[in-house]
Protein backbone atom coordinates (compact mmCIF):
# COMPACT_ATOMS: atom_id res chain seq x y z
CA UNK A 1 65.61 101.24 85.16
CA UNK A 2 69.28 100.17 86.15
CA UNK A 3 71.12 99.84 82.59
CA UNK A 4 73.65 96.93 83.82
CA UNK A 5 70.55 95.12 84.97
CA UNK A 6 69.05 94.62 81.33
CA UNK A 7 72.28 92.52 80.56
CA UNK A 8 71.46 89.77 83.78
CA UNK A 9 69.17 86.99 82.99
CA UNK A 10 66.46 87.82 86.61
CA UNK A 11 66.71 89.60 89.47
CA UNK A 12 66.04 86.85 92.75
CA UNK A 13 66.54 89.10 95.55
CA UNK A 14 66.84 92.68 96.81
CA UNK A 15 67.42 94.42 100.18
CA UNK A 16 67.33 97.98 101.76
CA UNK A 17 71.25 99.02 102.60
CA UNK A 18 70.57 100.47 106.16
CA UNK A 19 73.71 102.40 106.60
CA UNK A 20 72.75 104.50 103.04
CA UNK A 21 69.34 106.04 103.40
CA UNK A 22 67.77 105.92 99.11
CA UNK A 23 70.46 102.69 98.66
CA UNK A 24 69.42 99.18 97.96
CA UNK A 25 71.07 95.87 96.80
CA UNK A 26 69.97 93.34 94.06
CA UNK A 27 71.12 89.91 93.24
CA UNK A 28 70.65 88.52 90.36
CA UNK A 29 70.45 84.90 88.84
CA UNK A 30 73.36 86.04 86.60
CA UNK A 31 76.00 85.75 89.52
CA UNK A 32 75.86 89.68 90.08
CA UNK A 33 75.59 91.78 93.10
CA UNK A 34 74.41 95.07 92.75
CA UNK A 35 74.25 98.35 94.95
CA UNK A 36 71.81 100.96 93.59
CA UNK A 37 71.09 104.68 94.74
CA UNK A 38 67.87 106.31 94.05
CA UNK A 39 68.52 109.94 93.52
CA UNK A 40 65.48 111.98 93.41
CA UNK A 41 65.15 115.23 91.95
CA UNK A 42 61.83 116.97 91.65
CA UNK A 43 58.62 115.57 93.65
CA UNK A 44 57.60 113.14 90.83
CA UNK A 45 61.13 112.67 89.20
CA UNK A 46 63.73 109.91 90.39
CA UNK A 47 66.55 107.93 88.81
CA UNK A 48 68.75 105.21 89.83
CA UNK A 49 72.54 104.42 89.68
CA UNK A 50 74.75 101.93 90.24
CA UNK A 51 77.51 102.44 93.10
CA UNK A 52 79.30 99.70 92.67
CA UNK A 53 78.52 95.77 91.44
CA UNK A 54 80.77 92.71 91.91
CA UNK A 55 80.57 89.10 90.62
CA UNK A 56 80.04 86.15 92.48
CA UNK A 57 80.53 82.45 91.40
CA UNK A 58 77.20 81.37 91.79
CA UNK A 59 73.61 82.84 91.37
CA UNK A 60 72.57 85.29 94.44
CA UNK A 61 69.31 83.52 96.06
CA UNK A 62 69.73 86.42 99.00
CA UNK A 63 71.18 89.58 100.87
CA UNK A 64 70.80 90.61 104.24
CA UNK A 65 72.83 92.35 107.09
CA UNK A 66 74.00 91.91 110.32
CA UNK A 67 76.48 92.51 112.74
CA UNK A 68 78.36 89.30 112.34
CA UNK A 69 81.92 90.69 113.55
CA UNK A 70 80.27 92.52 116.43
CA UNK A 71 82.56 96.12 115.60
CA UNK A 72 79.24 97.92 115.02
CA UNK A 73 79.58 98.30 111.11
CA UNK A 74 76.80 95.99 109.77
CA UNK A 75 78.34 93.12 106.88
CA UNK A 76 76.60 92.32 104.31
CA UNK A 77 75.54 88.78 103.82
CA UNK A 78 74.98 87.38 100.88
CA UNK A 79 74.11 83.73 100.01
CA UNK A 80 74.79 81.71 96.79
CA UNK A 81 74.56 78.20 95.62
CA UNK A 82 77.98 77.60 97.09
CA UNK A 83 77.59 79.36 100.32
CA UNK A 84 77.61 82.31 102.68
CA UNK A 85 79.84 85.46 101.56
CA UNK A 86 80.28 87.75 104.31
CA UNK A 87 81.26 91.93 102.79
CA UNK A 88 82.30 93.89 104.89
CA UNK A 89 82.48 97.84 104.19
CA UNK A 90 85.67 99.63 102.66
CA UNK A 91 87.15 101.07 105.76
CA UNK A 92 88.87 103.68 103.86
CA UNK A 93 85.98 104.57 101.97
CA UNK A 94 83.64 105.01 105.01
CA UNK A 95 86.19 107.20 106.72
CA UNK A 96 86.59 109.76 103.46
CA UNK A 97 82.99 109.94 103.50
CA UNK A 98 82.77 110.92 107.14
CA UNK A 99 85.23 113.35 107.26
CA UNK A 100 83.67 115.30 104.17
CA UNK A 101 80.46 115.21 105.99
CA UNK A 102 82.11 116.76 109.09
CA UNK A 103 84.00 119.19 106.84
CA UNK A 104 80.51 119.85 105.03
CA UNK A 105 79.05 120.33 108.79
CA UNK A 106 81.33 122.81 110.04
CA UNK A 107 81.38 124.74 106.88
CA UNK A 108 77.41 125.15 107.56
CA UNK A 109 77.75 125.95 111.40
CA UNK A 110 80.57 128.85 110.74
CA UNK A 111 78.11 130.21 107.86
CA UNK A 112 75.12 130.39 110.67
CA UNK A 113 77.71 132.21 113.05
């Protein structure tokens, strides 16, 4: 289990996070919006942990994605009791993690030379 889930009051909703393959969101009835990895280890041995969470003023009733800005990044949408929130992806943060893929990727193809 998630430890900052125990502290929420239910869990209403949950969706796969397409762009992170083993990532997954949950909204709970306690206003919170989590992201959760599942990191496994051996064949019958798994664990998950929170990437990141944030608060929202009302209680999450659902989470879904879509290309709403048309830029090919998927948002994520997420509706409350007061509305639609549209997230959208830290830039910054999606560029860092491509380039140390890439870096990790040509490290691997000079090794095989």
């Amino acid at each position: 289990p998630v430890r900052a889930l125990h502290d929420e009051e239910s869990v209403l909703c949950g969706a796969a996070w397409r762009s992170q393959p083993g990532a997954f969101f949950v909204g709970t009835w306690g206003r919170v919006l989590h992201c959760i990895r599942v990191e496994c280890g051996s064949a019958d041995s798994w664990r998950c942990a929170t990437v990141w969470r944030t608060e929202l003023p009302h209680a999450v009733f659902s989470v879904d994605q879509l290309d709403v800005t048309n830029d090919g990044l998927d948002e994520l949408l997420v509706r409350t009791l007061e509305g639609l929130h549209v997230l959208q992806e830290d830039l910054p943060g999606v560029c860092a993690e491509l380039e140390v893929g890439l870096a990790r990727l040509l490290v691997e193809a000079e090794e095989e030379q």
